[in-house]
C-alpha atoms as a PDB file:
ATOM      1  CA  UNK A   1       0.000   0.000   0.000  1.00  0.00           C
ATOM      2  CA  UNK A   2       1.177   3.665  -1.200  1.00  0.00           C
ATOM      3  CA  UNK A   3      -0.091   6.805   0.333  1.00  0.00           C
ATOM      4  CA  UNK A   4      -0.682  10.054  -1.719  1.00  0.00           C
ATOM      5  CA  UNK A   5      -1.694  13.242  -1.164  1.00  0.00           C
ATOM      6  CA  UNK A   6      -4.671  14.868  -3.520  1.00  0.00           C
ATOM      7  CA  UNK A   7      -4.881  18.405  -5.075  1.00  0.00           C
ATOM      8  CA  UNK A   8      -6.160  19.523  -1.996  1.00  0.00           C
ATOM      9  CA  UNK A   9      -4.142  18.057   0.305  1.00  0.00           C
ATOM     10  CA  UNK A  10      -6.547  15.124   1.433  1.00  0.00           C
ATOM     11  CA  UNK A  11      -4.744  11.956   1.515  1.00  0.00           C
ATOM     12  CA  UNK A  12      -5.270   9.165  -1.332  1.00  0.00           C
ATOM     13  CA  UNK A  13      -5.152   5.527  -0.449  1.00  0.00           C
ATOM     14  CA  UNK A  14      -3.811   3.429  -3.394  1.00  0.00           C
ATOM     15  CA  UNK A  15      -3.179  -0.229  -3.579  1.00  0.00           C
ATOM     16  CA  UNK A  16      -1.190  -1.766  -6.252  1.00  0.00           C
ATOM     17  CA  UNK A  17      -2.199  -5.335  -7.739  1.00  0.00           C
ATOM     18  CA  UNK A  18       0.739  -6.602 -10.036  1.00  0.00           C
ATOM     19  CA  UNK A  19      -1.211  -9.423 -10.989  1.00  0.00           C
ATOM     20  CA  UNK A  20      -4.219  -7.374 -12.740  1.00  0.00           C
ATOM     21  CA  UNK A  21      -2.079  -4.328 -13.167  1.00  0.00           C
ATOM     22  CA  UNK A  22      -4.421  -1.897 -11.623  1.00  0.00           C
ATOM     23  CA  UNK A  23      -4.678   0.856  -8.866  1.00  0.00           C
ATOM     24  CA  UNK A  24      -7.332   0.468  -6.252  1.00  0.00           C
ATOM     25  CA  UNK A  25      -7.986   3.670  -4.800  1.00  0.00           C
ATOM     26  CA  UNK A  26      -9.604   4.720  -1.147  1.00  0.00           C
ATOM     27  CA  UNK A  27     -10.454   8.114  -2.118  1.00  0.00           C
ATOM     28  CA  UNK A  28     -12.268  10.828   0.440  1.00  0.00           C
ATOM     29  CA  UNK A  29     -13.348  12.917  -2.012  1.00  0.00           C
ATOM     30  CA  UNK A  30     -15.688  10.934  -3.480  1.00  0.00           C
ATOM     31  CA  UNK A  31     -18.480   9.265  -2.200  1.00  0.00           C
ATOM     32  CA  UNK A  32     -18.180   5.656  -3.659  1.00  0.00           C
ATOM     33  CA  UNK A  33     -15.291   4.201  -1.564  1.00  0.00           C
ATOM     34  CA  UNK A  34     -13.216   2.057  -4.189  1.00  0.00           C
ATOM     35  CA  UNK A  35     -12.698   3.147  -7.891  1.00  0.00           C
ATOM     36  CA  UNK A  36      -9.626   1.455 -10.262  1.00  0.00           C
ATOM     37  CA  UNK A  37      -8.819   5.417 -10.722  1.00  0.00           C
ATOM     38  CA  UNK A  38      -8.651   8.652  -9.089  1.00  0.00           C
ATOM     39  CA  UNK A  39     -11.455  10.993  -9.213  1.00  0.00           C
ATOM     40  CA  UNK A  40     -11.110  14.038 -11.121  1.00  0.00           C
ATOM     41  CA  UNK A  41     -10.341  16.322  -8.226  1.00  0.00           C
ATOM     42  CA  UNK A  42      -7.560  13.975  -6.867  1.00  0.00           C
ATOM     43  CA  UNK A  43      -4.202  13.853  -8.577  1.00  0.00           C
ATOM     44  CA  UNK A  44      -2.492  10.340  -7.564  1.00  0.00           C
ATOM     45  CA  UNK A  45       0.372   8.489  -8.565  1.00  0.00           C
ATOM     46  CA  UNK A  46      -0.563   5.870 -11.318  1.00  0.00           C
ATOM     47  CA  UNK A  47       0.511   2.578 -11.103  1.00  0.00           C
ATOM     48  CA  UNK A  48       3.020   3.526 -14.050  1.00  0.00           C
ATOM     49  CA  UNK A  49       4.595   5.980 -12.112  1.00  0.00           C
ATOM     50  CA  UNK A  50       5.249   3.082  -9.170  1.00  0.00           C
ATOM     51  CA  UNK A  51       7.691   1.044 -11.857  1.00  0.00           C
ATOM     52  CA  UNK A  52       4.469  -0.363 -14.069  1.00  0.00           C
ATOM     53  CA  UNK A  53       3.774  -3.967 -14.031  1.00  0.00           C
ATOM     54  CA  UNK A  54       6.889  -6.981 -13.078  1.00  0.00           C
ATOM     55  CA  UNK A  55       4.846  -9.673 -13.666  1.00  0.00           C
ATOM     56  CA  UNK A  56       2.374 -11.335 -16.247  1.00  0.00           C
ATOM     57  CA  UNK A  57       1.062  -9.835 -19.131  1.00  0.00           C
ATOM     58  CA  UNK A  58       1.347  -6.384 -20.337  1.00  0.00           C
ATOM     59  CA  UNK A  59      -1.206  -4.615 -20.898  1.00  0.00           C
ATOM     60  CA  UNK A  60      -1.846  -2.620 -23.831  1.00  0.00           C
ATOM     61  CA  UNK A  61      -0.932   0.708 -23.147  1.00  0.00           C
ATOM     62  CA  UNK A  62       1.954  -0.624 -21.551  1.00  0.00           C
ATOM     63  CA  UNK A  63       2.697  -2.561 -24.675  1.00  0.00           C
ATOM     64  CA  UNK A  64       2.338   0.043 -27.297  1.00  0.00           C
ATOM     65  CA  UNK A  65       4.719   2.559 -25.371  1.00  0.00           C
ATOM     66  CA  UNK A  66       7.244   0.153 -25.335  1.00  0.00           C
ATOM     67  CA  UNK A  67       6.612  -0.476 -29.407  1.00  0.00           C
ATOM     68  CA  UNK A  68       6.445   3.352 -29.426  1.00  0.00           C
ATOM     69  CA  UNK A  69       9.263   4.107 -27.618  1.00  0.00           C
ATOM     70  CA  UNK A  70      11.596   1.503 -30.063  1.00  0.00           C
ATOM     71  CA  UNK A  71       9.837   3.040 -33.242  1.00  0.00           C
ATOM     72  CA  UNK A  72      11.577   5.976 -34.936  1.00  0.00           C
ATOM     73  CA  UNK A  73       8.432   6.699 -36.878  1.00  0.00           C
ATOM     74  CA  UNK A  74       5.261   7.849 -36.364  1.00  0.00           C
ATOM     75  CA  UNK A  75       2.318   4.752 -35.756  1.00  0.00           C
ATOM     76  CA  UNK A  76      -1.387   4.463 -35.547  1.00  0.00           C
ATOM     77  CA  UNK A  77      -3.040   2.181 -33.280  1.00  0.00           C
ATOM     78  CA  UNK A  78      -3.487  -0.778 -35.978  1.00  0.00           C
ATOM     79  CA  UNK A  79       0.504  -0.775 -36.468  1.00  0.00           C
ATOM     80  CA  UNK A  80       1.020  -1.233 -33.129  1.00  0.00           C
ATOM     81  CA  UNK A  81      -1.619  -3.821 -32.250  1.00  0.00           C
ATOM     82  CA  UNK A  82      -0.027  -5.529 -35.061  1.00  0.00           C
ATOM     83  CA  UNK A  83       3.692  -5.141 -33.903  1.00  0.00           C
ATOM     84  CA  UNK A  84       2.411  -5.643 -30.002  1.00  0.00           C
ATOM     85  CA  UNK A  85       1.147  -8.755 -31.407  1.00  0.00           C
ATOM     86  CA  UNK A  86       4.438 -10.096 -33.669  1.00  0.00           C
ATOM     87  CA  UNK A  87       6.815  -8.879 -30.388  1.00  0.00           C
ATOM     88  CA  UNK A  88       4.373 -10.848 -28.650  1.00  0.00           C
ATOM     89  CA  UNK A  89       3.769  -8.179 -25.844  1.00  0.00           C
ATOM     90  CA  UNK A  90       0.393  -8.379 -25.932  1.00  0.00           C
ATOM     91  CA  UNK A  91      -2.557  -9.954 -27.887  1.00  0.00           C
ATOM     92  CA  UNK A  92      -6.332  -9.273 -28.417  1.00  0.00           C
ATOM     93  CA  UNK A  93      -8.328 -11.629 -26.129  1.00  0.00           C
ATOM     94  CA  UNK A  94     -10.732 -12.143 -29.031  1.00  0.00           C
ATOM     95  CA  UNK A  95     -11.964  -8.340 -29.341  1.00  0.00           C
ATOM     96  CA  UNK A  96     -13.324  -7.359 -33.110  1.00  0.00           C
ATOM     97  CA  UNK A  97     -11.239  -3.920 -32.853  1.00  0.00           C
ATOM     98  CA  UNK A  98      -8.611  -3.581 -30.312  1.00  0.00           C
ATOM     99  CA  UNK A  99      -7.556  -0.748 -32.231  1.00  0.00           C
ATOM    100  CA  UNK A 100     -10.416   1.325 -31.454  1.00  0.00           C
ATOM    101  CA  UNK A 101      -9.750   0.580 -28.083  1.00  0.00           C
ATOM    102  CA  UNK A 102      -6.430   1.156 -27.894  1.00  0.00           C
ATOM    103  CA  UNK A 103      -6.990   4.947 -29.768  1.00  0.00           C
ATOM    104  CA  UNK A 104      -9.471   5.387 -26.671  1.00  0.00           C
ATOM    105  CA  UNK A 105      -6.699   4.655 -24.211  1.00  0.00           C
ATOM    106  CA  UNK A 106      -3.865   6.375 -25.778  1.00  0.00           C
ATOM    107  CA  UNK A 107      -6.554   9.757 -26.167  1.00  0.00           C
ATOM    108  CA  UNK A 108      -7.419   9.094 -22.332  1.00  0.00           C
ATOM    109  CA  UNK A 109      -4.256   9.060 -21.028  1.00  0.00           C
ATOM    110  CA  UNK A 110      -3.332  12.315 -23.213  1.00  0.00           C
ATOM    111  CA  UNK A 111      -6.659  14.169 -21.609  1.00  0.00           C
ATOM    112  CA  UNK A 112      -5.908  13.165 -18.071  1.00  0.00           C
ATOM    113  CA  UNK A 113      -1.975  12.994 -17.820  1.00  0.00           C
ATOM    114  CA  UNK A 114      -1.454  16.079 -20.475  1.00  0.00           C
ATOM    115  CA  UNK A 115       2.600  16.796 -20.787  1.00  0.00           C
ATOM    116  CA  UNK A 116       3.323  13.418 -18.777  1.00  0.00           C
ATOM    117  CA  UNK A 117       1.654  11.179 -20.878  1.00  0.00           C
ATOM    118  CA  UNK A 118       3.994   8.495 -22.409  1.00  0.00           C
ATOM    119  CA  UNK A 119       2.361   9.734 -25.720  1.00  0.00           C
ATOM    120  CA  UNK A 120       1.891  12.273 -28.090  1.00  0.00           C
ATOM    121  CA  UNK A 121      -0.686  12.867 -30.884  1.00  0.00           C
ATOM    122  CA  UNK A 122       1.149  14.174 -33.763  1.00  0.00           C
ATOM    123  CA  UNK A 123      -0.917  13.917 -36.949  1.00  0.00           C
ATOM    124  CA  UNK A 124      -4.418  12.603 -37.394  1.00  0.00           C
ATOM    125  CA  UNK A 125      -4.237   8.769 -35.988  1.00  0.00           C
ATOM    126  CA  UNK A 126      -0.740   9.224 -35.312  1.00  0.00           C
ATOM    127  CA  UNK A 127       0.957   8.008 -32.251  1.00  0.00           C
ATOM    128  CA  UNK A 128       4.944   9.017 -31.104  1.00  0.00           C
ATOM    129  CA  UNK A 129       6.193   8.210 -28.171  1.00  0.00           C
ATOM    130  CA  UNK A 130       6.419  11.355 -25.644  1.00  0.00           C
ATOM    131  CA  UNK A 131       9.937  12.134 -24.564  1.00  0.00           C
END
């Protein structure tokens, strides 16, 4: 278990699972008791920022900034499913578009994280790794 402190100075309960690779969070700002992220008013260490996962599976985000950070040029999300996937970091559990989902992630990260995300949108459906 990890302490942090929120935006305004409340303190965060977070509890890392390697296994599922998610942050649990005990939050007093909001009123349900247990959410897999901060709420918007609370500003927490991810589970990223903690080292990211050491065991299992990655997950995809985790998966397509490591194929971004090893690319030189620019991707969008169906080159690196398909590169996540012939690495063999990660593979679809049977979803029809992964990529879709993955676009989702990348844009969610970019909204929440801003300059800290691991990526950067540079063109229309193009992907470079931040930094």
């Amino acid at each position: 278990m990890f302490y942090g402190v929120s935006c305004y100075l409340q303190p965060v309960l977070f509890i890392l699972c390697s296994k599922q690779n998610l942050a649990v969070f005990l939050c007093s700002n909001t009123q349900s008791r247990y959410r897999k992220r901060p709420c918007r008013k609370c500003v927490a260490p991810a589970c990223e920022a903690v080292g990211g996962p050491t065991e299992g599976k990655l997950s995809a985000l985790y998966a397509a900034a490591q194929v971004l950070g090893n690319s030189a040029e620019l991707l969008n999300t169906k080159q690196m499913v398909e590169q996540m996937a012939a690495k063999g970091l990660w593979t679809s559990p049977g979803g029809k578009t992964p990529h879709a989902t993955l676009y989702a992630a990348i844009l969610r990260e970019i909204q929440v994280k801003g300059k800290e995300a691991r990526f950067k949108k540079t063109e229309r459906g193009q992907f470079a790794a931040n930094g």
